[in-house]
PDB file of N, CA and C in Angstrom:
ATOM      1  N   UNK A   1      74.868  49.000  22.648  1.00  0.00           N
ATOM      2  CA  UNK A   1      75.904  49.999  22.717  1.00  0.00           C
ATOM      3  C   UNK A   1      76.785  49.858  21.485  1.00  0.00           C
ATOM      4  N   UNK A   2      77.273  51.084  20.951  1.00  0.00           N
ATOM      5  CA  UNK A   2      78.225  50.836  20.186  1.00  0.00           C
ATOM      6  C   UNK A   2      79.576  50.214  20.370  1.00  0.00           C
ATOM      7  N   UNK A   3      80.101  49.882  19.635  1.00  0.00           N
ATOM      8  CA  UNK A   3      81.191  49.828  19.575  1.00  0.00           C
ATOM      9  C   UNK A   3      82.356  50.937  20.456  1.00  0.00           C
ATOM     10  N   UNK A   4      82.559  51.969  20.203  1.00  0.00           N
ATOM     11  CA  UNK A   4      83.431  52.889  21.068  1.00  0.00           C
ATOM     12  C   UNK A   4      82.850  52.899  22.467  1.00  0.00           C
ATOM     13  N   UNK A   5      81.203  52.330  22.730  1.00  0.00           N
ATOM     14  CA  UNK A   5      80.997  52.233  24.357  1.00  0.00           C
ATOM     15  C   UNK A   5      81.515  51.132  24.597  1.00  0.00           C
ATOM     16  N   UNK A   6      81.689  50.080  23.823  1.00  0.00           N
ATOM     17  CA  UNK A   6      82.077  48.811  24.256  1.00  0.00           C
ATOM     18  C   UNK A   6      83.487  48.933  24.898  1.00  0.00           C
ATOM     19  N   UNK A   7      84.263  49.928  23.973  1.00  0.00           N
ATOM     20  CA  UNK A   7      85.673  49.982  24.593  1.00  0.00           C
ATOM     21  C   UNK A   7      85.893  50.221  25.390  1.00  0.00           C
ATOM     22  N   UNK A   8      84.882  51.709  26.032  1.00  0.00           N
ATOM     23  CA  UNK A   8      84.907  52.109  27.487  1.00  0.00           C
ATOM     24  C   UNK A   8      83.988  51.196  28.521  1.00  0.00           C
ATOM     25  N   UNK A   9      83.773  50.434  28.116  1.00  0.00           N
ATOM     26  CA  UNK A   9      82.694  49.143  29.196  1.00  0.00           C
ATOM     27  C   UNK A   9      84.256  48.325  29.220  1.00  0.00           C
ATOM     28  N   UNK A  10      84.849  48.086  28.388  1.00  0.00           N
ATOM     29  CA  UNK A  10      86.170  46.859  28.555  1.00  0.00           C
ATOM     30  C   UNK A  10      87.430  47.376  29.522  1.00  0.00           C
ATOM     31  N   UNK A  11      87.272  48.882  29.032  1.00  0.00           N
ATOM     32  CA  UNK A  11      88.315  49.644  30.655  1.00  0.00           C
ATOM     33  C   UNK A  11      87.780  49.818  31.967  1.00  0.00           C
ATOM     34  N   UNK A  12      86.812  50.202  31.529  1.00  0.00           N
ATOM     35  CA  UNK A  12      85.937  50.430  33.409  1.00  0.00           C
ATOM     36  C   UNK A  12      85.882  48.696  33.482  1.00  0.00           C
ATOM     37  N   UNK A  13      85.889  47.992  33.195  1.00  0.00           N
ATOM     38  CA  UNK A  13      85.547  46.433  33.505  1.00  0.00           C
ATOM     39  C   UNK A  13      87.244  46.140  34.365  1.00  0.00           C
ATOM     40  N   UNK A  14      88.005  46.594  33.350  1.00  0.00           N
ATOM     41  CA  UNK A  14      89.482  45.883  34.151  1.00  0.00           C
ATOM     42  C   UNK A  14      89.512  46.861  34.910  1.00  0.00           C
ATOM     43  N   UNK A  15      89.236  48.554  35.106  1.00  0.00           N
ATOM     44  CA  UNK A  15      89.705  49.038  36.331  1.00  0.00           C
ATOM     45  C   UNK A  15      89.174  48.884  37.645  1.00  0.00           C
ATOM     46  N   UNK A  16      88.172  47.821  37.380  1.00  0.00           N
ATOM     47  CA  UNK A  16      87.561  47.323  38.484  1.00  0.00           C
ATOM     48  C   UNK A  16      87.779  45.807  38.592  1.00  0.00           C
ATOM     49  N   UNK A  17      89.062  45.047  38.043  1.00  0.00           N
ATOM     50  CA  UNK A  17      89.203  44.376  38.522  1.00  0.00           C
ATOM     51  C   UNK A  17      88.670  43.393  38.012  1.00  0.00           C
ATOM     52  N   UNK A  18      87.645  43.134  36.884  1.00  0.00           N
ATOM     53  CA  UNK A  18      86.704  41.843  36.076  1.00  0.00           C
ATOM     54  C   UNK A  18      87.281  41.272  35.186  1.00  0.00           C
ATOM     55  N   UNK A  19      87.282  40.466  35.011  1.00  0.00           N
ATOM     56  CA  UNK A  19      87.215  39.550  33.455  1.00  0.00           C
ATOM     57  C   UNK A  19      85.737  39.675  32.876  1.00  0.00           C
ATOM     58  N   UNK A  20      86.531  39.748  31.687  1.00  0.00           N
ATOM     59  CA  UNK A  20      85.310  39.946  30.155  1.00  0.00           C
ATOM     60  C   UNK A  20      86.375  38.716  29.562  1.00  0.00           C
ATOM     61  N   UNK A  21      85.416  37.940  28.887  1.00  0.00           N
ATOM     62  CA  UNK A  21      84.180  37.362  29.169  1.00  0.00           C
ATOM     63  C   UNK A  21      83.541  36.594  30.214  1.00  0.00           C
ATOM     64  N   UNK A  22      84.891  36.665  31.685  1.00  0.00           N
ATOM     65  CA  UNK A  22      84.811  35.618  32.942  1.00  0.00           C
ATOM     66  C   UNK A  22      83.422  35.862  33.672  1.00  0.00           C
ATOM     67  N   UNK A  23      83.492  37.611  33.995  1.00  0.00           N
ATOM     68  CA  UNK A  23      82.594  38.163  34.985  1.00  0.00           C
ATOM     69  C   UNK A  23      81.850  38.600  34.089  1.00  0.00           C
ATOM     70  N   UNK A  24      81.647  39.527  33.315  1.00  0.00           N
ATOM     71  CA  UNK A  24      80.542  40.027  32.441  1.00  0.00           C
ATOM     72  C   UNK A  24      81.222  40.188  31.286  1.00  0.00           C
ATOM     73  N   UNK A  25      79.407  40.432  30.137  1.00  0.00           N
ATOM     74  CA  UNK A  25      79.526  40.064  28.920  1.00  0.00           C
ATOM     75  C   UNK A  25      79.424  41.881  28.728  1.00  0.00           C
ATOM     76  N   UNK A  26      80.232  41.757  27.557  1.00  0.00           N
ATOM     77  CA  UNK A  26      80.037  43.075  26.932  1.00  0.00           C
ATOM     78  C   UNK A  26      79.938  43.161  25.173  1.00  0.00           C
ATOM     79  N   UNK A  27      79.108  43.359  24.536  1.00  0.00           N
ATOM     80  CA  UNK A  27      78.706  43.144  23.003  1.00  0.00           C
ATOM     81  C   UNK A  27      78.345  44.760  22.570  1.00  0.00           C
ATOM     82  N   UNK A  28      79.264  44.815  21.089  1.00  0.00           N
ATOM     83  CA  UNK A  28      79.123  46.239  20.734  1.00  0.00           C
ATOM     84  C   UNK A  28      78.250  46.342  19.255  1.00  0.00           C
ATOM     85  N   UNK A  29      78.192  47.568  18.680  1.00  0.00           N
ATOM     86  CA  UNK A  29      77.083  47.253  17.627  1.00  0.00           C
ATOM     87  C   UNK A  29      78.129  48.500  16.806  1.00  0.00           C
ATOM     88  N   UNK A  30      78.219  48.144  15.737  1.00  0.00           N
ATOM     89  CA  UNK A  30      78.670  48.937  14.121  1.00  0.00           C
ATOM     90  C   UNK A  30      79.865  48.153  13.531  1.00  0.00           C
ATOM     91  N   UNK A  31      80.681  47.331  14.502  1.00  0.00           N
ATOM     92  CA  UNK A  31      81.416  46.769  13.659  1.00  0.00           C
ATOM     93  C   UNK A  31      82.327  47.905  13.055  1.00  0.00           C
ATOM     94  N   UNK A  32      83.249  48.448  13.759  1.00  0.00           N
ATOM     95  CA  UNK A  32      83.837  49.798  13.677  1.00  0.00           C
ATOM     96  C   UNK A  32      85.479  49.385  14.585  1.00  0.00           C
ATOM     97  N   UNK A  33      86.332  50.451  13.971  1.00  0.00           N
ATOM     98  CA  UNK A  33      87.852  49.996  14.277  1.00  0.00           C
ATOM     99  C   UNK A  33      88.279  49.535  15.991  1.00  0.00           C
ATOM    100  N   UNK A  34      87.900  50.762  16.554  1.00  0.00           N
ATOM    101  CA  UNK A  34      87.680  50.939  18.185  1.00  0.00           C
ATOM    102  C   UNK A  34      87.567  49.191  18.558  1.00  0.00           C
ATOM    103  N   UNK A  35      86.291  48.865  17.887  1.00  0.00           N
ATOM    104  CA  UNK A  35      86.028  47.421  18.712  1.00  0.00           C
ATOM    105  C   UNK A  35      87.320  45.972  18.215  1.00  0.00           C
ATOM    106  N   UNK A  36      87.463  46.257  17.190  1.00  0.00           N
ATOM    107  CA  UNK A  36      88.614  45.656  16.272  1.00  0.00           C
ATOM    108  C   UNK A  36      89.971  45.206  16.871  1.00  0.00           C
ATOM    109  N   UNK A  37      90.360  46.565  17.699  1.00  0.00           N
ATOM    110  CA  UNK A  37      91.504  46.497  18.682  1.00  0.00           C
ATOM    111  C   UNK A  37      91.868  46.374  19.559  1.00  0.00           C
ATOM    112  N   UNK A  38      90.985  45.975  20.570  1.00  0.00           N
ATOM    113  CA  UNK A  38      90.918  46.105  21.910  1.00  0.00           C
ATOM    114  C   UNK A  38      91.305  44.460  22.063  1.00  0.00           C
ATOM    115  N   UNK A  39      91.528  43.948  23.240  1.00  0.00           N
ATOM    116  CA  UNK A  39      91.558  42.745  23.873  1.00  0.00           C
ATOM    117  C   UNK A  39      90.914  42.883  25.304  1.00  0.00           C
ATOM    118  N   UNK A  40      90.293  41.957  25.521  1.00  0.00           N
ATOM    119  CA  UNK A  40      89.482  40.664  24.730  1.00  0.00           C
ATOM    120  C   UNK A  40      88.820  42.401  23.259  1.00  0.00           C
ATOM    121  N   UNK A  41      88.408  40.875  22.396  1.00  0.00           N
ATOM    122  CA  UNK A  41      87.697  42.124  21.452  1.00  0.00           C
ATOM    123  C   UNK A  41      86.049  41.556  21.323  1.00  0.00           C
ATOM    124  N   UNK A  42      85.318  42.421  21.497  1.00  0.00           N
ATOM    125  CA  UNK A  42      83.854  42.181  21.684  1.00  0.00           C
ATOM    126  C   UNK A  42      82.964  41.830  20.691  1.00  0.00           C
ATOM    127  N   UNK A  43      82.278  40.811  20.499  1.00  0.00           N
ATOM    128  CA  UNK A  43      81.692  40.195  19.453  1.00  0.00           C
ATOM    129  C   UNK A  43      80.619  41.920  19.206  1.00  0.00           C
ATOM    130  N   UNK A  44      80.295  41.699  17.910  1.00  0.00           N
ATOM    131  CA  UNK A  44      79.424  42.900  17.476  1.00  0.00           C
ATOM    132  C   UNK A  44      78.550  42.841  16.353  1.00  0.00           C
ATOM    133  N   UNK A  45      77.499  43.473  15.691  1.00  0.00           N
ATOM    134  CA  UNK A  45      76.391  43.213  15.122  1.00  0.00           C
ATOM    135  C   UNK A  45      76.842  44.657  13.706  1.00  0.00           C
ATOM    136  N   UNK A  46      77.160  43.638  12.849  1.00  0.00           N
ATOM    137  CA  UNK A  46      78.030  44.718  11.272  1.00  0.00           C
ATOM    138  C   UNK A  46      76.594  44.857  10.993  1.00  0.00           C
ATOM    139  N   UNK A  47      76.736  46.429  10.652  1.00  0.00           N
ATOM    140  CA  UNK A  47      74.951  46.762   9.783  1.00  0.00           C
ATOM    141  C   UNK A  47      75.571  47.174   8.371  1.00  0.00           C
ATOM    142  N   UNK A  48      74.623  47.298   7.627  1.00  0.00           N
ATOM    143  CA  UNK A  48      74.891  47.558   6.133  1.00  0.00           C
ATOM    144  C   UNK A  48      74.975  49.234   5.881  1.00  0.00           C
ATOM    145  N   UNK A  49      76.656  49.710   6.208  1.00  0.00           N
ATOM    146  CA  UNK A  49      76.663  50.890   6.187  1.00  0.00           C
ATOM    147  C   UNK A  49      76.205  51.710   5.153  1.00  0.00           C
ATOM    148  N   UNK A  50      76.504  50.977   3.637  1.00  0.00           N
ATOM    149  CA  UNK A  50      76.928  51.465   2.566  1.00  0.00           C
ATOM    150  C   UNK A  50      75.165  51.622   2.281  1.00  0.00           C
ATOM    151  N   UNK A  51      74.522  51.198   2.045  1.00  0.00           N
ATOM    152  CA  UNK A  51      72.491  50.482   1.909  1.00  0.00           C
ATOM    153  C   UNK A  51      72.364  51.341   3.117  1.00  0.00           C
ATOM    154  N   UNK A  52      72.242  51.624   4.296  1.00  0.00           N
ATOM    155  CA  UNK A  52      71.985  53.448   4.488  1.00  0.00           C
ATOM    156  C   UNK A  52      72.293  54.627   4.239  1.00  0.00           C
ATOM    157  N   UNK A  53      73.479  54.762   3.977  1.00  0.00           N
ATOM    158  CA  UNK A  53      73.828  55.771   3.070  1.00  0.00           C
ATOM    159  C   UNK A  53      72.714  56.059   1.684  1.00  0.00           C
ATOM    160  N   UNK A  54      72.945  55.153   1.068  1.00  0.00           N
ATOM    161  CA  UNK A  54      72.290  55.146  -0.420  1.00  0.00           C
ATOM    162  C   UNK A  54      71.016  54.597  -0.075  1.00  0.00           C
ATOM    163  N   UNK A  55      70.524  54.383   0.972  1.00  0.00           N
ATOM    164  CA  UNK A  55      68.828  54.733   1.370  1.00  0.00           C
ATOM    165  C   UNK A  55      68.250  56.377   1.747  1.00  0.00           C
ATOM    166  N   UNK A  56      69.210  56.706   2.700  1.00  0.00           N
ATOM    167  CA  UNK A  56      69.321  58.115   2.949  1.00  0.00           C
ATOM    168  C   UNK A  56      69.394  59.283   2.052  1.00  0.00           C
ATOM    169  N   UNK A  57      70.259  58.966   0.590  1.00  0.00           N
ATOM    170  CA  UNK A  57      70.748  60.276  -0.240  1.00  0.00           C
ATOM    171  C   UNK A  57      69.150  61.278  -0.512  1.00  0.00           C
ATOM    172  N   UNK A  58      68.237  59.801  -0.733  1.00  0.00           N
ATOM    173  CA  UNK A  58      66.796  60.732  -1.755  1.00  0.00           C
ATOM    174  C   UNK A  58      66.282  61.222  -0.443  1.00  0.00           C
ATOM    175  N   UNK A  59      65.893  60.526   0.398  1.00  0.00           N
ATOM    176  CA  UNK A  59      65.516  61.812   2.016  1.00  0.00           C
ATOM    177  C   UNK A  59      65.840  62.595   1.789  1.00  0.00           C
ATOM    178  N   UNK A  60      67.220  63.110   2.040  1.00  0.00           N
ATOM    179  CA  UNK A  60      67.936  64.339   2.359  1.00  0.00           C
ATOM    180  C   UNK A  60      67.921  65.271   1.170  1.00  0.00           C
ATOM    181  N   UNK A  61      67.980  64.906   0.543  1.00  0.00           N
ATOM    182  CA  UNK A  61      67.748  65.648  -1.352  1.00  0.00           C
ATOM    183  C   UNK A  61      66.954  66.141  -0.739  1.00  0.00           C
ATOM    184  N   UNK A  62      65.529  65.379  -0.481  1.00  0.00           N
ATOM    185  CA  UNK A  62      64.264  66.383  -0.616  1.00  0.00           C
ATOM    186  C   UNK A  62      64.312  67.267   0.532  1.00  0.00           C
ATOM    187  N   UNK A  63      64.638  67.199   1.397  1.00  0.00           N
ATOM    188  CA  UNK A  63      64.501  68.190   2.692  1.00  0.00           C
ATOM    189  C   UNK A  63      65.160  69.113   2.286  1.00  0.00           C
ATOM    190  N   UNK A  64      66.314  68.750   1.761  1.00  0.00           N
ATOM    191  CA  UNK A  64      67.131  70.098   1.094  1.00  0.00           C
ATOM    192  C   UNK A  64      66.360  70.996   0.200  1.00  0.00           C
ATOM    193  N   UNK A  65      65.806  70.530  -0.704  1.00  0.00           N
ATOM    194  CA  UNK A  65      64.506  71.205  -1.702  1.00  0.00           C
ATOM    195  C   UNK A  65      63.530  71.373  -1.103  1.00  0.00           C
ATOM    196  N   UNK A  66      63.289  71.186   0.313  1.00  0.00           N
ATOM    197  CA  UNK A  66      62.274  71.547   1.349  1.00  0.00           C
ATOM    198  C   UNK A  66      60.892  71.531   0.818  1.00  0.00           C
ATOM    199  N   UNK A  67      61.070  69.839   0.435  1.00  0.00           N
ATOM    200  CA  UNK A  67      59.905  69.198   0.293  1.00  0.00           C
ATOM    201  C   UNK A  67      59.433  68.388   1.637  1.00  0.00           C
ATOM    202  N   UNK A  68      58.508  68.163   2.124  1.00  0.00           N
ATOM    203  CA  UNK A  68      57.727  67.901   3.190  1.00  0.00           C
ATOM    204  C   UNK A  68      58.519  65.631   2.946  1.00  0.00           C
ATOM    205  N   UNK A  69      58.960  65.356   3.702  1.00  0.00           N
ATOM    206  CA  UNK A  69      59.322  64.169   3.489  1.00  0.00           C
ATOM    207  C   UNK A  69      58.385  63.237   4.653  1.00  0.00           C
ATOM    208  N   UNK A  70      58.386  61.953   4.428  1.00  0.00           N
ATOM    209  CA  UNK A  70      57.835  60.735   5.313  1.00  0.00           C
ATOM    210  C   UNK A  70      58.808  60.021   5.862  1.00  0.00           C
ATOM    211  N   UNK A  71      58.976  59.675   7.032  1.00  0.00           N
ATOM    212  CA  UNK A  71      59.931  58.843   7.589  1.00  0.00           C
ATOM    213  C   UNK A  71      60.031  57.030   7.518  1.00  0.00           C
ATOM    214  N   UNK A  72      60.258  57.136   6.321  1.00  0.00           N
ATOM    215  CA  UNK A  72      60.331  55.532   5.645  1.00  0.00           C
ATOM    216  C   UNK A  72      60.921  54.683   6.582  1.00  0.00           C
ATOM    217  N   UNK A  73      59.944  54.012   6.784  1.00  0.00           N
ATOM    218  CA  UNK A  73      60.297  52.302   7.546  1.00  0.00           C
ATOM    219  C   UNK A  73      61.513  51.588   6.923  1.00  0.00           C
ATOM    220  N   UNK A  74      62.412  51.234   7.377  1.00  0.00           N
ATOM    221  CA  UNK A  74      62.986  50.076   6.792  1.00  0.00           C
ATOM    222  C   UNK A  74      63.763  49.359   7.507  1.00  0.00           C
ATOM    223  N   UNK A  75      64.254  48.434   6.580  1.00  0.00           N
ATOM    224  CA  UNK A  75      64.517  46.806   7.370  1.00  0.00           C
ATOM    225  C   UNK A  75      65.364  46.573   6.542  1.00  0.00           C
ATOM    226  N   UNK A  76      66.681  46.344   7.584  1.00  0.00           N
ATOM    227  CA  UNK A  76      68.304  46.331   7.421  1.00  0.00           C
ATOM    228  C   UNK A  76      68.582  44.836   7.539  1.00  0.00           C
ATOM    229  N   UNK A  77      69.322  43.762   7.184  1.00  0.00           N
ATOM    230  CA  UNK A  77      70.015  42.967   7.750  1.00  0.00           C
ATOM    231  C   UNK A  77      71.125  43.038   8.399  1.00  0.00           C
ATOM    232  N   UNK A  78      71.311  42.792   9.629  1.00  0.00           N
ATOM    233  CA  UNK A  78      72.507  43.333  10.113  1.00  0.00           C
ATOM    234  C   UNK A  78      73.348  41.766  10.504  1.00  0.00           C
ATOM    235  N   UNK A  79      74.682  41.667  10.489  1.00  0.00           N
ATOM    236  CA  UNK A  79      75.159  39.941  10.675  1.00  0.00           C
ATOM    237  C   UNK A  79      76.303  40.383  12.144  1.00  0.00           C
ATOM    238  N   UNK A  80      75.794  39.345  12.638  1.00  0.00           N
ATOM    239  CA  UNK A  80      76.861  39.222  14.223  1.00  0.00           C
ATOM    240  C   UNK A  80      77.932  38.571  14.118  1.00  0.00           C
ATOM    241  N   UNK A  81      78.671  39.414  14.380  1.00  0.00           N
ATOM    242  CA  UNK A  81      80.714  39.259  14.131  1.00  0.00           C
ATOM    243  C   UNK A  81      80.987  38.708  15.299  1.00  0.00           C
ATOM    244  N   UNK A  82      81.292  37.382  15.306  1.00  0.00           N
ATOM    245  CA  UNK A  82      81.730  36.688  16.513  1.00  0.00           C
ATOM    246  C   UNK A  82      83.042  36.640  16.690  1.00  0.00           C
ATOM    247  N   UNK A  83      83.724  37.412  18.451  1.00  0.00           N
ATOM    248  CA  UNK A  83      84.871  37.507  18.450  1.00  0.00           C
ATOM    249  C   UNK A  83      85.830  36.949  19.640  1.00  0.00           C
ATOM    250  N   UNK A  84      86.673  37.320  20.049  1.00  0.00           N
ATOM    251  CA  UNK A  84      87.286  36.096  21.184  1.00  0.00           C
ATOM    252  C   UNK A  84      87.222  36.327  22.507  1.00  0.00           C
ATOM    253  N   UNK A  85      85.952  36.743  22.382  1.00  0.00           N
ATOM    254  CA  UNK A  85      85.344  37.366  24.206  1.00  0.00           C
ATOM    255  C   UNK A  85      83.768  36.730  24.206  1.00  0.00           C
ATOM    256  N   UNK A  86      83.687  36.069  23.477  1.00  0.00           N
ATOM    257  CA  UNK A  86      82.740  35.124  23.216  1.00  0.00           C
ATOM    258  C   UNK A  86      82.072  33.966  24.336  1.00  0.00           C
ATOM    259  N   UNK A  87      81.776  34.069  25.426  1.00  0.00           N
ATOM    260  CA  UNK A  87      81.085  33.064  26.330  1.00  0.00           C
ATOM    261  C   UNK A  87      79.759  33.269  26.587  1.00  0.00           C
ATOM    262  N   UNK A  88      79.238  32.283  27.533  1.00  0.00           N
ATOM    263  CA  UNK A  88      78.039  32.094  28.032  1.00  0.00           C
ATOM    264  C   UNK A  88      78.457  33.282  29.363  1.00  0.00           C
ATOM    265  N   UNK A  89      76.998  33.832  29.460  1.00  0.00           N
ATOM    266  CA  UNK A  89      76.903  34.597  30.466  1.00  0.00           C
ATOM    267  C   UNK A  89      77.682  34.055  31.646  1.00  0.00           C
ATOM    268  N   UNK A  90      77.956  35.346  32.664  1.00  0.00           N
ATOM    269  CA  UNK A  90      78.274  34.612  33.670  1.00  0.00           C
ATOM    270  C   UNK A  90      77.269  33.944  34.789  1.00  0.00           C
ATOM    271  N   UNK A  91      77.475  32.912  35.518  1.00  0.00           N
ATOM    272  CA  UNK A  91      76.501  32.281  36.425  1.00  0.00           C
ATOM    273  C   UNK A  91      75.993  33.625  37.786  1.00  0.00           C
ATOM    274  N   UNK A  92      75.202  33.492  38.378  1.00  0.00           N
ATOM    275  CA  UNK A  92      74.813  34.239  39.488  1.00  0.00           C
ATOM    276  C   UNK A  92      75.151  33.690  40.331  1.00  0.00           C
ATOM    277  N   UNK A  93      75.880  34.063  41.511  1.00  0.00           N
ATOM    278  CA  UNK A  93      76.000  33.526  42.623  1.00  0.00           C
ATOM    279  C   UNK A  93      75.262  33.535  43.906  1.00  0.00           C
ATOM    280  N   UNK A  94      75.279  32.519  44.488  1.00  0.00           N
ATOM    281  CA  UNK A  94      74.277  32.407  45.762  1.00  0.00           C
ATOM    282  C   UNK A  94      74.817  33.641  46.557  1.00  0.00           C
ATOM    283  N   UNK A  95      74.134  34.169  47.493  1.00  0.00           N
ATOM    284  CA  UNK A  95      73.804  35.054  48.193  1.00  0.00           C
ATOM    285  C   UNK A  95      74.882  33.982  49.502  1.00  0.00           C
ATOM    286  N   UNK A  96      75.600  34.985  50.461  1.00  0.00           N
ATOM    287  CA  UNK A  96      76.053  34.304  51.783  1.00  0.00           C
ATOM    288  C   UNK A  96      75.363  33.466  52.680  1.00  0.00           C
ATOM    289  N   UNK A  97      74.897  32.465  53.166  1.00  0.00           N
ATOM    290  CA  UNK A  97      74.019  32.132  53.933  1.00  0.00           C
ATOM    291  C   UNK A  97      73.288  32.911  54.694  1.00  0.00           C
ATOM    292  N   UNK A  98      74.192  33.770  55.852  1.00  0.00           N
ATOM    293  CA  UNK A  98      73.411  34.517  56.808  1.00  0.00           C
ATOM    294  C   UNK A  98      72.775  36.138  55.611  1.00  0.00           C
ATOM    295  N   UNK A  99      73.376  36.362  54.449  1.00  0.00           N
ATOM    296  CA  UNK A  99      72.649  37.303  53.188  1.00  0.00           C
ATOM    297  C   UNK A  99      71.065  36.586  53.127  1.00  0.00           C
ATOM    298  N   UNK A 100      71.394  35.269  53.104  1.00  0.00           N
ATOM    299  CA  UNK A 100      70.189  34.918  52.558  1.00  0.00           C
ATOM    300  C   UNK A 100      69.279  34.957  53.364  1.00  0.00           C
ATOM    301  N   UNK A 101      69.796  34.565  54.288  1.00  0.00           N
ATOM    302  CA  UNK A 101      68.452  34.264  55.496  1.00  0.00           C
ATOM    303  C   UNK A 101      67.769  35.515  56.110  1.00  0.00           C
ATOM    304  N   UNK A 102      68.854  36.673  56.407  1.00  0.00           N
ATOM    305  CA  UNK A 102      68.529  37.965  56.733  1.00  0.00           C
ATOM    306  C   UNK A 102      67.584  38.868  55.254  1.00  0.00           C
ATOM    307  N   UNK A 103      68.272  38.617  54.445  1.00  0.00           N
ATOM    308  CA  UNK A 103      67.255  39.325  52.763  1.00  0.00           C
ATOM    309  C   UNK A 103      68.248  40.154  52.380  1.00  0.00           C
ATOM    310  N   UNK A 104      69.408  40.643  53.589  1.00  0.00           N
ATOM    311  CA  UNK A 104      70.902  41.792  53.129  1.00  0.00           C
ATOM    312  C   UNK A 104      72.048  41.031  53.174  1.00  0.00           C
ATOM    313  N   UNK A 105      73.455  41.868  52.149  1.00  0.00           N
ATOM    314  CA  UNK A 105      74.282  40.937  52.057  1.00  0.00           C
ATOM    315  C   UNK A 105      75.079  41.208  52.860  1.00  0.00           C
ATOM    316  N   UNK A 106      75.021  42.216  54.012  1.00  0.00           N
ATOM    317  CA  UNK A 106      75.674  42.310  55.224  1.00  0.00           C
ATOM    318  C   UNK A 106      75.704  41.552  56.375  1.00  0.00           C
ATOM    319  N   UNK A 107      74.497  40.591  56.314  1.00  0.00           N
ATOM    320  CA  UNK A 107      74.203  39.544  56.949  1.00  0.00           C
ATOM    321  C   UNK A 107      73.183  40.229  57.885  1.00  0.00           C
ATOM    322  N   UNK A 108      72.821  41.158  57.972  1.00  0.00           N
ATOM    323  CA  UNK A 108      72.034  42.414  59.452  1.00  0.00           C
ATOM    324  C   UNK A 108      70.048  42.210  58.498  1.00  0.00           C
ATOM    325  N   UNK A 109      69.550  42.532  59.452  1.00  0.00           N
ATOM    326  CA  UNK A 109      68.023  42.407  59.115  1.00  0.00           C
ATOM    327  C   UNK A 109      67.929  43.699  57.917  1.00  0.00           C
ATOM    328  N   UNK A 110      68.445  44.810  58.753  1.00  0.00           N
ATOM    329  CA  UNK A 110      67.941  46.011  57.982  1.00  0.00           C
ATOM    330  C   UNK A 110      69.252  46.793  56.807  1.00  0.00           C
ATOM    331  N   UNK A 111      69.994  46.262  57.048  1.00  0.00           N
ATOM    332  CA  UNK A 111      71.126  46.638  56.055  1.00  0.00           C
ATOM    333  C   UNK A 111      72.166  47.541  57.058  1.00  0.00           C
ATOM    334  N   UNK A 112      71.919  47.774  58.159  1.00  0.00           N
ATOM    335  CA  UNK A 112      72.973  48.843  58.724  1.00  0.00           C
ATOM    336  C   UNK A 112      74.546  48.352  59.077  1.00  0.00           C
ATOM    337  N   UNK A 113      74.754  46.693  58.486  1.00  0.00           N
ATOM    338  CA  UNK A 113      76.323  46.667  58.605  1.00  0.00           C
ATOM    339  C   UNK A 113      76.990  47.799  57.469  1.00  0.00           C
ATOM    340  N   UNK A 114      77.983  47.191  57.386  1.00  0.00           N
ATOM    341  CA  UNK A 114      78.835  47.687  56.196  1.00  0.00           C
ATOM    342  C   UNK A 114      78.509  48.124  55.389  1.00  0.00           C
ATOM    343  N   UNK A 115      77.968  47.413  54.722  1.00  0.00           N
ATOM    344  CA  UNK A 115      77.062  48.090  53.430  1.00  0.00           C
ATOM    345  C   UNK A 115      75.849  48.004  53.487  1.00  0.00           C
ATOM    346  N   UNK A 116      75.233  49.395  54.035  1.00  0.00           N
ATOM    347  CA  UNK A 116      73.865  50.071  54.636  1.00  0.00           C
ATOM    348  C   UNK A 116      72.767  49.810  53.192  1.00  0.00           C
ATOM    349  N   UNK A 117      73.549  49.587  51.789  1.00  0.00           N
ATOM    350  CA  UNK A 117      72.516  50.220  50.743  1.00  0.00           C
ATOM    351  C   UNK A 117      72.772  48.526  49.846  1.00  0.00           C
ATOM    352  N   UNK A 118      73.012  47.271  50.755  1.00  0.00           N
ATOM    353  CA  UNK A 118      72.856  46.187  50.175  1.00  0.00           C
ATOM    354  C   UNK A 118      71.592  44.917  50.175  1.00  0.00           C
ATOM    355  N   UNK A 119      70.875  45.764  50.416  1.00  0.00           N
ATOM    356  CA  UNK A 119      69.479  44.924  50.947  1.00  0.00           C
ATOM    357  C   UNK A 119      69.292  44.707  49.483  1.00  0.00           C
ATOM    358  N   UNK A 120      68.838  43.344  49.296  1.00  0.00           N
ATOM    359  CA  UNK A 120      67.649  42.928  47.761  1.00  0.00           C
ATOM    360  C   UNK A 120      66.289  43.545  48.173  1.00  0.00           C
ATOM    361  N   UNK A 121      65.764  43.657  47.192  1.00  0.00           N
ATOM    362  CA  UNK A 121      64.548  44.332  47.067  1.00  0.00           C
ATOM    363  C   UNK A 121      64.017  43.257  47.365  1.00  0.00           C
ATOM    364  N   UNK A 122      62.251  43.190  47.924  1.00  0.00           N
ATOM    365  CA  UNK A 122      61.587  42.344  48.104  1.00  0.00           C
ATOM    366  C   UNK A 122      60.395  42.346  47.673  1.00  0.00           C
TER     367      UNK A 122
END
C-alpha cells in the first residue's frame, strides 16, 4: 500500500481502538509527505522517483510520435525507510478454551451464540 493508504490504515486502526505497532503492523510504499506526518509514522520502501521519470521520458516521446513502443522490463532499487512504528509482528492469540474445543469463538458447536459468523474454517 502506499503511503496515503497507510494513513488511512493508521485512522481506521485507532478508530477501532488498536495500537500500531502493539496490535498490527502497517508499512507504506513511496516514501511521500502523508506518511512523514502521521504518528506512529510507518516505516516505508523510497523508490527512485527521479530514474522513472527519466526512464519514462523516451516511452512517452514515442507514443506521442505514435510509434508502436515495447514495454521495457526494469529493475529499480528501492531502500526501506525505517520509522518509529517499527516492531515485530504482533503474536496470535490462543483461541478461549471452550473456542477451542468447540472449533467457534462463541464457545457453541455451530456458531449460533453471539457471534453466528465466528467459526474457524476447518
Amino acid at each position: 500500500m502506499n503511503d496515503r493508504t497507510a494513513v488511512g490504515a493508521l485512522r481506521a486502526a485507532c478508530e477501532q481502538n488498536l495500537w500500531v505497532p502493539a496490535d498490527l503492523s502497517i508499512t507504506g510504499f513511496d516514501d511521500t509527505d502523508p506518511g512523514r506526518s502521521t504518528v506512529p509514522r510507518p516505516p516505508t520502501a523510497r523508490q527512485p522517483s527521479a530514474e522513472v521519470g527519466r526512464m519514462a521520458v523516451p516511452v512517452l516521446m514515442r507514443l506521442l510520435e505514435r510509434h508502436t513502443v515495447e514495454t521495457p522490463r526494469v529493475r529499480l532499487v528501492t531502500h526501506l525507510v525505517l520509522r518509529d512504528s517499527m516492531e515485530p509482528a504482533p503474536r496470535v492469540r490462543p483461541l478461549p478454551r471452550p473456542a477451542a474445543e468447540s472449533g467457534c469463538l462463541d464457545g457453541t458447536k455451530d456458531g449460533a451464540g453471539p457471534w453466528p459468523r465466528a467459526c474457524r474454517v476447518r
